[in-house]
N, C-alpha and C. Protein backbone atom coordinates (compact mmCIF):
# COMPACT_ATOMS: atom_id res chain seq x y z
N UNK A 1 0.86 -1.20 0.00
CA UNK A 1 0.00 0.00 0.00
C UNK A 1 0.88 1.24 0.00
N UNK A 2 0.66 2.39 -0.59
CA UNK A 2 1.29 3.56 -1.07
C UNK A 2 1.22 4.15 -0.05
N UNK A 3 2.04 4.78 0.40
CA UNK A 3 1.89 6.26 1.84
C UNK A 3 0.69 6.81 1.36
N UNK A 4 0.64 7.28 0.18
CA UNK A 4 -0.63 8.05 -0.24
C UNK A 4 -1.84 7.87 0.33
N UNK A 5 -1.83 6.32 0.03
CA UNK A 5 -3.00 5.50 0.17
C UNK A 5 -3.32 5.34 1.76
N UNK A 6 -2.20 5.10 1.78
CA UNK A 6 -2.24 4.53 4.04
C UNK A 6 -2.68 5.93 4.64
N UNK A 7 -1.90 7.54 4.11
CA UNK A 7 -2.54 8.56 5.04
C UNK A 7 -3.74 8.99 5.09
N UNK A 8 -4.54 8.86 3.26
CA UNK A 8 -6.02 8.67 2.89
C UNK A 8 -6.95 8.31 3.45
N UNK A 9 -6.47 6.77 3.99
CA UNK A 9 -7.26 6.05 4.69
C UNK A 9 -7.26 6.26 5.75
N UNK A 10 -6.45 6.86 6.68
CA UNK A 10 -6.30 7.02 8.09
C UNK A 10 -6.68 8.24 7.97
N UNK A 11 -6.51 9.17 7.11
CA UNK A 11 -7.34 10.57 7.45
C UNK A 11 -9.05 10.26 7.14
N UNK A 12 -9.54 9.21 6.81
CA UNK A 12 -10.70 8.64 6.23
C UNK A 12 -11.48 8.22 7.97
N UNK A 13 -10.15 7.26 8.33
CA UNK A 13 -11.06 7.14 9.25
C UNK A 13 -11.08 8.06 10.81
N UNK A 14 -9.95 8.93 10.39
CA UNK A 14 -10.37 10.09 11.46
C UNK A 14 -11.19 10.93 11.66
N UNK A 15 -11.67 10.91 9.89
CA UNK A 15 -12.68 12.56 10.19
C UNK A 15 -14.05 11.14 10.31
N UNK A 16 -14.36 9.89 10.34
CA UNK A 16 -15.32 9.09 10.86
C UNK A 16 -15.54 9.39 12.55
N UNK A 17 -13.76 8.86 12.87
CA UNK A 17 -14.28 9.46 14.21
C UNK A 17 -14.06 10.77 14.89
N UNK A 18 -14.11 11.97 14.43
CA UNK A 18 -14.04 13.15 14.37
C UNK A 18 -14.58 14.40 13.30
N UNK A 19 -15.56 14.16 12.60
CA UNK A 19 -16.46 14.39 11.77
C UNK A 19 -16.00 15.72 11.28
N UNK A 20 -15.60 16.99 11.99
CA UNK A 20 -15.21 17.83 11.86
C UNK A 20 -13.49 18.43 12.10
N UNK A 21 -13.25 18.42 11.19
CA UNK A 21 -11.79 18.49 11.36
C UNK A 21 -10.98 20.29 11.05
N UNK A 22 -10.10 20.48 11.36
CA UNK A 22 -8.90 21.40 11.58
C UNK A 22 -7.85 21.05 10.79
N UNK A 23 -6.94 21.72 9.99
CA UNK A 23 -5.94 21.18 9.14
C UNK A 23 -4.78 20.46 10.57
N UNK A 24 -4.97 21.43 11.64
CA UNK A 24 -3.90 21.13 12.41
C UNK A 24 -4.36 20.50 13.39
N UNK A 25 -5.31 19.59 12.69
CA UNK A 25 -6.23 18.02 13.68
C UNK A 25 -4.76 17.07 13.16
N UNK A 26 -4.41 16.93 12.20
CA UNK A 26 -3.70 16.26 11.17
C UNK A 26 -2.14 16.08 11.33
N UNK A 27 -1.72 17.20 12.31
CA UNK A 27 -0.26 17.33 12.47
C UNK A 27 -0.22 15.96 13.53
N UNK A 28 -0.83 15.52 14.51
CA UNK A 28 -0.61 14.99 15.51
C UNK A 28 -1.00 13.04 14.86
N UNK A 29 -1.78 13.04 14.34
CA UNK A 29 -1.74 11.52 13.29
C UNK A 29 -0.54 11.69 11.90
N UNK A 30 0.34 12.74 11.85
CA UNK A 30 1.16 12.61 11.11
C UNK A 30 0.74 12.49 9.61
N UNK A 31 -0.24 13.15 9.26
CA UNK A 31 -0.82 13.21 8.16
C UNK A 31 -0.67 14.61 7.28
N UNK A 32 -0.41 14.60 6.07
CA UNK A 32 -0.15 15.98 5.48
C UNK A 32 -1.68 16.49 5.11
N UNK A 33 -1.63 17.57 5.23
CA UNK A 33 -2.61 18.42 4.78
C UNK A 33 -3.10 18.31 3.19
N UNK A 34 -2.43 18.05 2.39
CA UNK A 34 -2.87 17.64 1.09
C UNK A 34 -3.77 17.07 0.90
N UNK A 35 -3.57 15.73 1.58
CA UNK A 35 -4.71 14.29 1.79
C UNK A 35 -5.84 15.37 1.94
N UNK A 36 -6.35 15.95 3.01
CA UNK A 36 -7.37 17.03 3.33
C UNK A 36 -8.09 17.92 2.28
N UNK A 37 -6.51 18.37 1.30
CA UNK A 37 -7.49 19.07 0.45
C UNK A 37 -7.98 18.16 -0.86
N UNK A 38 -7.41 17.32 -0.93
CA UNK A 38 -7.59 15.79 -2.35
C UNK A 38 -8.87 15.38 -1.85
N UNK A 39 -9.46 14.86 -0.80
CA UNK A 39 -10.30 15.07 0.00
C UNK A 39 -11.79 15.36 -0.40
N UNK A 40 -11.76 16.76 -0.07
CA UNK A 40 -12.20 17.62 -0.25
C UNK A 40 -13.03 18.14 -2.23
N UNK A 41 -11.55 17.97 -2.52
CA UNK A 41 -11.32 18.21 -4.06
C UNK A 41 -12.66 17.05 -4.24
N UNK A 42 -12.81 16.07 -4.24
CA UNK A 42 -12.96 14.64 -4.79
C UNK A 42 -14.84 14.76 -3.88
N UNK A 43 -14.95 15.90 -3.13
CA UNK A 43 -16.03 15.84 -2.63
C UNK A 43 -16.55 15.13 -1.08
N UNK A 44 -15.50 14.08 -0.85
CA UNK A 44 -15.83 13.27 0.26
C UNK A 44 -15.62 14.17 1.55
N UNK A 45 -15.09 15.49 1.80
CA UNK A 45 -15.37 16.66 2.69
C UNK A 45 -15.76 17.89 1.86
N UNK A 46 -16.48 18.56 3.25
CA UNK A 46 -16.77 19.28 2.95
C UNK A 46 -16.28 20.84 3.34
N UNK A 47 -16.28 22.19 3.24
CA UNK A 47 -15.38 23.44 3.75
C UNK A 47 -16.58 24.03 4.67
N UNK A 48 -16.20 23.76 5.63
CA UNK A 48 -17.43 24.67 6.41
C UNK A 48 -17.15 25.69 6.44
N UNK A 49 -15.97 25.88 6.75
CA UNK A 49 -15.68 27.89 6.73
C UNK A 49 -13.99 27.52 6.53
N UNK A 50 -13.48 28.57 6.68
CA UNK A 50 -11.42 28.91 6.34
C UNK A 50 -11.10 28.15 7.46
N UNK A 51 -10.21 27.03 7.02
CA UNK A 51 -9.42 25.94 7.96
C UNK A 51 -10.49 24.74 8.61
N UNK A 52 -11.41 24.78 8.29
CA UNK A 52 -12.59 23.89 8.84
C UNK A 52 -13.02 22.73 8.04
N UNK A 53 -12.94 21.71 7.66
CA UNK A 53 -13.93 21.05 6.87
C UNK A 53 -14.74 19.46 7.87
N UNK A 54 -15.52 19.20 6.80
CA UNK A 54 -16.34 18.24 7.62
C UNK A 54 -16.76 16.95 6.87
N UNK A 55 -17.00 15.95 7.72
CA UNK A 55 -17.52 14.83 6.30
C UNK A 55 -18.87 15.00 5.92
N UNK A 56 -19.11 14.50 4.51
CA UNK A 56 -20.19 15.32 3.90
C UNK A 56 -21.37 13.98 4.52
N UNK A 57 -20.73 12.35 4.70
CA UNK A 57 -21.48 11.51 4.60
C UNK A 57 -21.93 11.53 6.33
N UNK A 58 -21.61 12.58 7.17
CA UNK A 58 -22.18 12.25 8.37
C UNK A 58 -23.05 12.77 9.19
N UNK A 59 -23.75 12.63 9.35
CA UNK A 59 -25.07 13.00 10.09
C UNK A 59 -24.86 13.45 11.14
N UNK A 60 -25.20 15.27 11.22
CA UNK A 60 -25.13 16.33 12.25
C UNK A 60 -25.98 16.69 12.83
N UNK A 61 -26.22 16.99 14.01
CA UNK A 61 -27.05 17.55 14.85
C UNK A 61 -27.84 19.54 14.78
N UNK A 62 -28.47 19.00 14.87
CA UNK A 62 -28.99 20.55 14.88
C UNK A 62 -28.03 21.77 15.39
N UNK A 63 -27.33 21.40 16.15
CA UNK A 63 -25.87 22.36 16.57
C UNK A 63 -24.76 22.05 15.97
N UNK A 64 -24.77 21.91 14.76
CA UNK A 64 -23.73 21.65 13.70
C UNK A 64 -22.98 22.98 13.92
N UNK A 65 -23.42 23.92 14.28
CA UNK A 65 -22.42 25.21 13.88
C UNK A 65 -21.40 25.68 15.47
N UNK A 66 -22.38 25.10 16.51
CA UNK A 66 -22.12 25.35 17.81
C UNK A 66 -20.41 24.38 17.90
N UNK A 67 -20.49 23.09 17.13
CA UNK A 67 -19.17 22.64 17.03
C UNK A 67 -18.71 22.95 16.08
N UNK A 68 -18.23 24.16 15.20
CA UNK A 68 -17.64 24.11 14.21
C UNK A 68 -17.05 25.51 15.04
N UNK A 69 -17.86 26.15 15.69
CA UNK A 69 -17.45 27.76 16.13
C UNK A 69 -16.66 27.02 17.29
N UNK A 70 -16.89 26.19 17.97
CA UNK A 70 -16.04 25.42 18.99
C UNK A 70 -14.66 24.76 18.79
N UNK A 71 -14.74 24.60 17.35
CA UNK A 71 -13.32 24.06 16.28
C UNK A 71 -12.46 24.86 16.39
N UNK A 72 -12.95 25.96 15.98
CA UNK A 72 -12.07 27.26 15.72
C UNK A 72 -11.65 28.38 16.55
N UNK A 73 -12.75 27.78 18.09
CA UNK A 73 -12.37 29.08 19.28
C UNK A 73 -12.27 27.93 20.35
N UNK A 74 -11.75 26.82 20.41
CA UNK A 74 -12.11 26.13 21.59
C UNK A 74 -11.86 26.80 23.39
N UNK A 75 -10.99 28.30 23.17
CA UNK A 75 -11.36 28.59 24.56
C UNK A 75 -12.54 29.71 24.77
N UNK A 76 -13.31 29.52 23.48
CA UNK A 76 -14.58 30.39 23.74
C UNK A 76 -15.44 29.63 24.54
N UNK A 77 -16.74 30.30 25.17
CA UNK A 77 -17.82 29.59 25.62
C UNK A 77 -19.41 30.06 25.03
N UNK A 78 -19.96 29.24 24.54
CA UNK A 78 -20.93 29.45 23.84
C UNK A 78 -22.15 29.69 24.60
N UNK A 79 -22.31 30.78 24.36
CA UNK A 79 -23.37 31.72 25.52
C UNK A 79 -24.46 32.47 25.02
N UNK A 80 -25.45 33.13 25.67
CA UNK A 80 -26.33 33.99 25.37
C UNK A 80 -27.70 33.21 24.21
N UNK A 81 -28.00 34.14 23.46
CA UNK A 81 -28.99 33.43 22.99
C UNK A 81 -28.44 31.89 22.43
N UNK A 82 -27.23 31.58 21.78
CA UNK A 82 -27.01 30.12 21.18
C UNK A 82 -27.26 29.18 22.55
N UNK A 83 -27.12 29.41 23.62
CA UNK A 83 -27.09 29.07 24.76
C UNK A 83 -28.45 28.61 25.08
N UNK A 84 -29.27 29.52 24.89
CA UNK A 84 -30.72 29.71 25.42
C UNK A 84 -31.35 28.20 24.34
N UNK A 85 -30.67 28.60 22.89
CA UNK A 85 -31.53 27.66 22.27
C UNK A 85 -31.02 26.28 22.58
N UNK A 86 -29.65 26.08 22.78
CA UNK A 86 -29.11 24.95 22.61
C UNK A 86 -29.69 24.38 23.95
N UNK A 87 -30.26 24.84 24.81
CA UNK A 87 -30.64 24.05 26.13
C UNK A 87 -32.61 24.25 26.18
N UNK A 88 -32.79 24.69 25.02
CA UNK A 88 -34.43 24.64 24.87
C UNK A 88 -35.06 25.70 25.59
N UNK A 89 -34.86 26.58 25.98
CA UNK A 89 -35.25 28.23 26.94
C UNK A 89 -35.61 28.87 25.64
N UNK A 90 -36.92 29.29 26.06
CA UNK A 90 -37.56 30.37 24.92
C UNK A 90 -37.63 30.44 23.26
N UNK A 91 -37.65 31.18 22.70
CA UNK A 91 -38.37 30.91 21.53
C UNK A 91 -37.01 31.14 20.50
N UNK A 92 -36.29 31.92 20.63
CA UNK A 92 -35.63 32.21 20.20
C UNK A 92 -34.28 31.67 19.04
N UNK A 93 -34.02 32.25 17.70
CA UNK A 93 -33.77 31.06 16.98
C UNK A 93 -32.64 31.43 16.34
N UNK A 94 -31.17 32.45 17.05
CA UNK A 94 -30.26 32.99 16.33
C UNK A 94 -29.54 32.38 15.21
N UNK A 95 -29.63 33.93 14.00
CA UNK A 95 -28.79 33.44 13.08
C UNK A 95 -27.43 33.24 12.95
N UNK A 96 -26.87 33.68 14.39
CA UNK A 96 -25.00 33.90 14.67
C UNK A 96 -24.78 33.02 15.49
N UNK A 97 -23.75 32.79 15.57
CA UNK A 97 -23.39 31.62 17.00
C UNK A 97 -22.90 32.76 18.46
N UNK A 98 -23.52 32.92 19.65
CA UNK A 98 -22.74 33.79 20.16
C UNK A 98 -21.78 33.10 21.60
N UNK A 99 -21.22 33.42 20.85
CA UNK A 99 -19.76 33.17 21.55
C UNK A 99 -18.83 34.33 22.89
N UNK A 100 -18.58 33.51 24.28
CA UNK A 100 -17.93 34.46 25.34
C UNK A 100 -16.14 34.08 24.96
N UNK A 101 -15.82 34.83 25.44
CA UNK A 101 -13.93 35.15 25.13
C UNK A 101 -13.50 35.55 26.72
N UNK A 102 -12.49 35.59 26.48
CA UNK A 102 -12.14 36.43 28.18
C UNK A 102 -11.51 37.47 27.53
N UNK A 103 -11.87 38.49 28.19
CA UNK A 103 -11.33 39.73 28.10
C UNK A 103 -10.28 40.00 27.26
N UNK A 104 -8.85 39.21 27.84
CA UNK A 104 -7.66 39.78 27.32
C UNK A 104 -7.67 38.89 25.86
N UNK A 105 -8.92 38.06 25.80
CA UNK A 105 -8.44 37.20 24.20
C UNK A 105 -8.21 38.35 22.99
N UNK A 106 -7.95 37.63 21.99
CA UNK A 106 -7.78 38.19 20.95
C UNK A 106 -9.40 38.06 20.07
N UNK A 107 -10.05 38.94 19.27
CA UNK A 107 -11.35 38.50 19.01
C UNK A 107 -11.10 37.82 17.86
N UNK A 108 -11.74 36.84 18.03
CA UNK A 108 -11.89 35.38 16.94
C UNK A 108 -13.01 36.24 16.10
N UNK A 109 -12.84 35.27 14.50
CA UNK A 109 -13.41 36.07 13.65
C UNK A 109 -13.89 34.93 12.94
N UNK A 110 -14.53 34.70 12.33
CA UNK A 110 -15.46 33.62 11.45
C UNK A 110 -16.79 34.04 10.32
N UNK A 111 -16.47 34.08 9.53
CA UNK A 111 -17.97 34.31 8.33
C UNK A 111 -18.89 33.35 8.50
N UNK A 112 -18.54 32.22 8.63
CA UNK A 112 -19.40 31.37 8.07
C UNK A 112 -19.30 29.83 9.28
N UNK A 113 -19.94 30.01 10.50
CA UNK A 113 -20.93 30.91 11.12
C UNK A 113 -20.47 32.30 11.37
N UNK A 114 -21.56 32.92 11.37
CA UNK A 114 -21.39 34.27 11.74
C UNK A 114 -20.87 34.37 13.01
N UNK A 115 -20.64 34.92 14.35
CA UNK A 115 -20.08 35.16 15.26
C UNK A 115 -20.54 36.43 16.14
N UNK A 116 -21.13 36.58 17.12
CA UNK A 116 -21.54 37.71 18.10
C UNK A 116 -20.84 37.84 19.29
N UNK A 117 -19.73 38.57 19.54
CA UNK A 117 -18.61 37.73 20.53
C UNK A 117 -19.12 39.44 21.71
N UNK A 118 -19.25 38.08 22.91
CA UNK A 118 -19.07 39.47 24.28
C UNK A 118 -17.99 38.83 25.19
N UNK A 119 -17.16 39.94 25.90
CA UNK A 119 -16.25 39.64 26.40
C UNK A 119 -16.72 39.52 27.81
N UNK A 120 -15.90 38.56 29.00
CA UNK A 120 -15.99 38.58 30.10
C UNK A 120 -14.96 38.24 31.14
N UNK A 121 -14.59 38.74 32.43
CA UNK A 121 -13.36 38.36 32.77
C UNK A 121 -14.04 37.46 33.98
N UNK A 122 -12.81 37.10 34.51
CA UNK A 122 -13.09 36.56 36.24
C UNK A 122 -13.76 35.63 36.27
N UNK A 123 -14.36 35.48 37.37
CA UNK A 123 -15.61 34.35 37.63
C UNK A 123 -16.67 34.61 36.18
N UNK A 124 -17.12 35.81 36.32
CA UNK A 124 -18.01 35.50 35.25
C UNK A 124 -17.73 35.15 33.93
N UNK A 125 -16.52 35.13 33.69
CA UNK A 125 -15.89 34.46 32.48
C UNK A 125 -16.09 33.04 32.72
N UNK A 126 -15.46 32.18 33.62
CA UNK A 126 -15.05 30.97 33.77
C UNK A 126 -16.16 29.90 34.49
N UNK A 127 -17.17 30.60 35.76
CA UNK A 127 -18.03 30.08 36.29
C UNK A 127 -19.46 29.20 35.20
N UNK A 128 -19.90 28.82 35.62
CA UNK A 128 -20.93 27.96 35.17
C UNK A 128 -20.88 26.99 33.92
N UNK A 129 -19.62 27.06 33.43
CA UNK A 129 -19.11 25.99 31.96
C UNK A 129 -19.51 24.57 32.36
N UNK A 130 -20.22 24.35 31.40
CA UNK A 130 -20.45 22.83 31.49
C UNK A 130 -19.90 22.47 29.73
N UNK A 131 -19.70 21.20 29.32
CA UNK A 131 -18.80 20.61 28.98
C UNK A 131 -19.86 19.64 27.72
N UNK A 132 -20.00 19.82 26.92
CA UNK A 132 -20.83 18.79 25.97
C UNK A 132 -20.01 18.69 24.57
N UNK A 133 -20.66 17.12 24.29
CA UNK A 133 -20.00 16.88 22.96
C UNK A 133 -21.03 16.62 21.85
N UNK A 134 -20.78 17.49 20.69
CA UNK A 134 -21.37 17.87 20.03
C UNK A 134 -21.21 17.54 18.53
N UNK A 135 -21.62 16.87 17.45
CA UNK A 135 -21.11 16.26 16.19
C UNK A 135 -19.45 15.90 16.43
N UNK A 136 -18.90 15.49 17.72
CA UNK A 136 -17.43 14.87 17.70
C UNK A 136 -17.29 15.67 18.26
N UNK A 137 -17.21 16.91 18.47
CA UNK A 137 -16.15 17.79 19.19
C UNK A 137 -16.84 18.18 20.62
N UNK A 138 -15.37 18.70 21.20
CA UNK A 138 -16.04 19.35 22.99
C UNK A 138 -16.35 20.39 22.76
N UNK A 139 -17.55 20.73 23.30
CA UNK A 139 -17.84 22.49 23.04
C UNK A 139 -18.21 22.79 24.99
N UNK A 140 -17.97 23.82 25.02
CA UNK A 140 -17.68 24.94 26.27
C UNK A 140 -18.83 25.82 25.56
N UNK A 141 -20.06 25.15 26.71
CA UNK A 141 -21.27 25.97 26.68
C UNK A 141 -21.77 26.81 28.42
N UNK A 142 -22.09 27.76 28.66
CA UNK A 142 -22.53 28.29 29.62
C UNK A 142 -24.20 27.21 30.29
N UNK A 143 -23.90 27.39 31.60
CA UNK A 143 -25.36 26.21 31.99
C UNK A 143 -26.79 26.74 31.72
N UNK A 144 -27.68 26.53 31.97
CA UNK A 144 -28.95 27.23 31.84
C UNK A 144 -29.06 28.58 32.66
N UNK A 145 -28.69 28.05 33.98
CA UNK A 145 -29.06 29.52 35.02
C UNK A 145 -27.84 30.90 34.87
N UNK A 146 -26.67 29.96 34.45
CA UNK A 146 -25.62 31.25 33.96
C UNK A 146 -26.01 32.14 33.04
N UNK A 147 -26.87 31.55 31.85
CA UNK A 147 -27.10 32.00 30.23
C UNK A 147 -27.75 32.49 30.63
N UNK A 148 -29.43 32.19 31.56
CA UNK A 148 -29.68 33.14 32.01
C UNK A 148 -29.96 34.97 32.44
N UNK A 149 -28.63 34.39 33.76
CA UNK A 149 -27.99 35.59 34.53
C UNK A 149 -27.36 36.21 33.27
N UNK A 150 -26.99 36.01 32.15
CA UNK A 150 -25.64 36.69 31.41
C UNK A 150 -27.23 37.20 30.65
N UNK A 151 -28.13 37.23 30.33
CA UNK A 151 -29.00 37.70 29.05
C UNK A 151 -29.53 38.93 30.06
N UNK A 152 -29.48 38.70 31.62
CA UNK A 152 -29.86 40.57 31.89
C UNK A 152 -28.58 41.05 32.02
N UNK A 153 -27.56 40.59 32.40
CA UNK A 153 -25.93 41.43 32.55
C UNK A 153 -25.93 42.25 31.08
N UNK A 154 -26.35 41.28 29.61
CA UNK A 154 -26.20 41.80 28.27
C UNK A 154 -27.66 41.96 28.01
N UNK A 155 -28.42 42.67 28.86
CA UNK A 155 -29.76 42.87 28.10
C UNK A 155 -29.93 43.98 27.05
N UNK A 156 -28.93 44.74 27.19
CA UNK A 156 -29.22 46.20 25.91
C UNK A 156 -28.50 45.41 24.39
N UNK A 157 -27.79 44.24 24.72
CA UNK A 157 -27.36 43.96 23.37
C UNK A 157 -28.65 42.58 23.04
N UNK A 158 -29.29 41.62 24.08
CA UNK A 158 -30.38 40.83 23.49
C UNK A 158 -31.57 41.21 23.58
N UNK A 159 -31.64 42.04 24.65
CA UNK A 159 -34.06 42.86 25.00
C UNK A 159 -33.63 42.46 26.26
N UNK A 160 -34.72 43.24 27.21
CA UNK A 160 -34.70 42.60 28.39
C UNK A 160 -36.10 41.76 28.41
N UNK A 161 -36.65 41.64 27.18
CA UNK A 161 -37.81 40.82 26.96
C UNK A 161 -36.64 39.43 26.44
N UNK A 162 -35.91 39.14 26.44
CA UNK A 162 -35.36 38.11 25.91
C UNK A 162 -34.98 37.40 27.27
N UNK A 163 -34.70 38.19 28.15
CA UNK A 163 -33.89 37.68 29.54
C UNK A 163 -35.47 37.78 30.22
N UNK A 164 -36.44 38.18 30.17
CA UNK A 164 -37.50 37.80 31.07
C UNK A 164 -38.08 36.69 30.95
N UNK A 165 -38.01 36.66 28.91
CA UNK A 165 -38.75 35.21 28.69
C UNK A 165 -37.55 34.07 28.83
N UNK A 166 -36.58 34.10 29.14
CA UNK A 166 -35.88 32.83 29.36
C UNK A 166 -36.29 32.48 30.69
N UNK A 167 -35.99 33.75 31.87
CA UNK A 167 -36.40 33.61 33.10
C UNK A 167 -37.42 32.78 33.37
N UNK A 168 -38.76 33.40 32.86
CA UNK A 168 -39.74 32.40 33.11
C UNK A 168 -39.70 31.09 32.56
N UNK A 169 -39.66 31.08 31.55
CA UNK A 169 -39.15 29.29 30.92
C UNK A 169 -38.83 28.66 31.72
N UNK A 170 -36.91 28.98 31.51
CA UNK A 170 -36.33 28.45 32.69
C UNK A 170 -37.02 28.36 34.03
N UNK A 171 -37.17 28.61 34.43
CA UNK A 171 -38.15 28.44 35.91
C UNK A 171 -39.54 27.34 35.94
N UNK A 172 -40.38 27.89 34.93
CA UNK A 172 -41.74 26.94 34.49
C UNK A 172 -41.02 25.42 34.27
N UNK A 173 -39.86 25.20 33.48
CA UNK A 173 -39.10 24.03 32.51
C UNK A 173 -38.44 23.46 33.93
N UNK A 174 -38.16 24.03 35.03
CA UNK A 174 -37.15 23.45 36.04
C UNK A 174 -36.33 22.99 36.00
N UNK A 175 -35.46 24.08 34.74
CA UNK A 175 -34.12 24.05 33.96
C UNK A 175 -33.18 24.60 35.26
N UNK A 176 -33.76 25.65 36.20
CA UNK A 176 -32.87 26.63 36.72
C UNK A 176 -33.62 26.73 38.46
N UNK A 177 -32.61 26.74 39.26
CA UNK A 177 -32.71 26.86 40.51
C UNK A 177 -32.71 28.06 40.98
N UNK A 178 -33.25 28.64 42.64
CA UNK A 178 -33.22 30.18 42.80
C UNK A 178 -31.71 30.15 43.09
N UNK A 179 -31.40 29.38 44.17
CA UNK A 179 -29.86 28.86 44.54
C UNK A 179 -29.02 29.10 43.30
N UNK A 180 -28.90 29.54 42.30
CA UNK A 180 -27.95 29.23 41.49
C UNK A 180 -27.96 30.56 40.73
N UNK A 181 -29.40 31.11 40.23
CA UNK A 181 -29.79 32.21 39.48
C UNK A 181 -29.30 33.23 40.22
N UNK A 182 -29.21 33.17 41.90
CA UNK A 182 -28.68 33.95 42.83
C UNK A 182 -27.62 34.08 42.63
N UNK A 183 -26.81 32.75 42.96
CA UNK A 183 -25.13 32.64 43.05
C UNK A 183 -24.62 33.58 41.52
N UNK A 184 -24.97 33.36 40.44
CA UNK A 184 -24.52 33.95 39.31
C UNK A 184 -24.77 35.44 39.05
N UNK A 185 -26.28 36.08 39.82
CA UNK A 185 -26.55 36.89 39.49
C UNK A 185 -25.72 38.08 40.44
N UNK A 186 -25.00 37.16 41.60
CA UNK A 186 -23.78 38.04 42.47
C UNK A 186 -22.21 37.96 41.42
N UNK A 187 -21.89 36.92 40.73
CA UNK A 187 -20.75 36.28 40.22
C UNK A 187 -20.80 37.52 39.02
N UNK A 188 -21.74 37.96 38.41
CA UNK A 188 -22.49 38.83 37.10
C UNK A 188 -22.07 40.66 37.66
N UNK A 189 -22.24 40.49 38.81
CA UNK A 189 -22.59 41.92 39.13
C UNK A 189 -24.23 42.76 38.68
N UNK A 190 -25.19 41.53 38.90
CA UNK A 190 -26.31 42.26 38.40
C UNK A 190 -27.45 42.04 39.52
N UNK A 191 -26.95 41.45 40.38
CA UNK A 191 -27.93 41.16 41.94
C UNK A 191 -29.46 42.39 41.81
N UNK A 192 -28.97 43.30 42.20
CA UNK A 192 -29.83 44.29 42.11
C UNK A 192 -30.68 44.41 40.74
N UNK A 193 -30.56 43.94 39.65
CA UNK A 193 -31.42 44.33 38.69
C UNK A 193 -32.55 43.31 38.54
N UNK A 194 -31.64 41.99 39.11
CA UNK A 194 -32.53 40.50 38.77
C UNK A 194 -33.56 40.61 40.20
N UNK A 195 -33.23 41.28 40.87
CA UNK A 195 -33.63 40.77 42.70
C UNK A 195 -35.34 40.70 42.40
N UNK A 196 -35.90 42.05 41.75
CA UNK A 196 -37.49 41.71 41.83
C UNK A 196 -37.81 40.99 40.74
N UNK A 197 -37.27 40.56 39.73
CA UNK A 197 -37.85 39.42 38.85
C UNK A 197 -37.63 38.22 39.47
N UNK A 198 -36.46 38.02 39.94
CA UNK A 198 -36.42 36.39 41.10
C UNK A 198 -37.30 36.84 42.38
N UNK A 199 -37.90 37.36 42.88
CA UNK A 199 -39.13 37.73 43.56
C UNK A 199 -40.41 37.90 43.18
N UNK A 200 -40.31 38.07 41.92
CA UNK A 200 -41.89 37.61 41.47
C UNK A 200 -41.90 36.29 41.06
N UNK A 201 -40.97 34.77 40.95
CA UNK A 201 -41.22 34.02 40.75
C UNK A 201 -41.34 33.51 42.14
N UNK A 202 -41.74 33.57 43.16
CA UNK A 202 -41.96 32.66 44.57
C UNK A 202 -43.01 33.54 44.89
C-alpha cells in the first residue's frame, strides 16, 4: 500500500471518528494536509468555513455550527442566545453563533458561522461551563441559570424581553434553581437588577 493511500485512509477514518476536522487536527496523526485538500477536491469533505472542513457523509445535529465555532475558538464559551436555544429556553432562533472570550483574548473572527462575541473576565468568564459533545467535538457551553444571569448582565445587546422570557421558561421548565440564578446573578454583578424578577417568581 502507497503512503498516499495509508494517510487517505487514516485521514478517512479520522474525520469518521471526528467528523469535523482542523488542518492542524492532522499534524498529531502525522498526516499531510494535502490528503485534506484531495479530499475535499474529490467531494468526500466538505469546507465549512477557512481551515474547517467536515464529512459530507455524516449526520449532524442541529448544533452543527455550535461545534464548528467550537473548532475554531475552543477557549470560547458558547453563551447567550445560542445558549438559550441549545438548552431549549424560549423561543428564540439565532442566526450567529454567540460566543464568550475572556477579556484579554484576541477577538476570533469567522464568516461562516457568523459570530456575536461578548467579552468577560473573572468568575463570570469561567463560572458555570459545562462541557458537551457535540457532532465529535467538545464544546464549552454556559449552563442554563448562567445564560440566564448573562441575558440581563447583556440585556441592551439581546431585549430585556429576551432575559425575562428565558427567566420564566427556565423556571416553568425546572431548567434553573433560585440557589444558582442567585449565586450567578452576584458572580455577574447584576444582583440588584434581577432581585425583583427572582421575587416575582416565589
Amino acid at each position: 500500500m502507497s503512503v498516499k493511500m495509508t494517510q487517505t485512509t487514516r485521514l478517512l477514518e479520522l474525520a469518521r471518528k471526528q467528523p469535523i476536522l482542523r488542518v492542524k487536527d492532522l499534524a498529531a496523526a502525522k498526516i499531510h494536509p494535502e490528503h485534506l485538500r484531495r479530499l475535499w477536491r474529490k467531494g468526500v469533505l466538505e469546507r465549512a468555513s477557512r481551515g474547517v472542513y467536515r464529512l459530507v457523509e455524516a449526520e449532524y445535529t442541529a448544533h452543527l455550527s455550535l461545534a464548528e465555532v467550537a473548532k475554531r475558538v475552543p477557549r470560547g464559551v458558547i453563551c447567550l442566545m445560542s445558549a438559550l436555544q441549545f438548552h431549549g429556553i424560549g423561543t428564540q432562533l439565532p442566526p450567529d453563533v454567540w460566543l464568550a472570550v475572556d477579556r484579554r483574548a484576541a477577538r476570533p473572527t469567522s464568516t461562516s458561522p457568523r459570530l456575536r462575541v461578548v467579552r468577560l473576565s473573572g468568575e463570570a468568564f469561567s463560572e458555570g461551563v459545562e462541557t458537551k459533545e457535540i457532532d465529535g467535538v467538545t464544546v464549552q457551553i454556559y449552563s442554563p441559570d448562567k445564560t440566564i444571569v448573562d441575558c440581563f448582565k447583556f440585556r441592551n445587546k439581546v431585549g430585556l424581553d429576551v432575559a425575562l422570557e428565558a427567566l420564566r421558561e427556565g423556571w416553568r421548565t425546572r431548567k434553573v434553581t433560585m440557589k444558582d440564578l442567585a449565586h450567578f446573578s452576584k458572580v455577574c454583578r447584576v444582583e440588584e437588577v434581577m432581585r425583583p424578577y427572582l421575587e416575582s417568581l416565589v
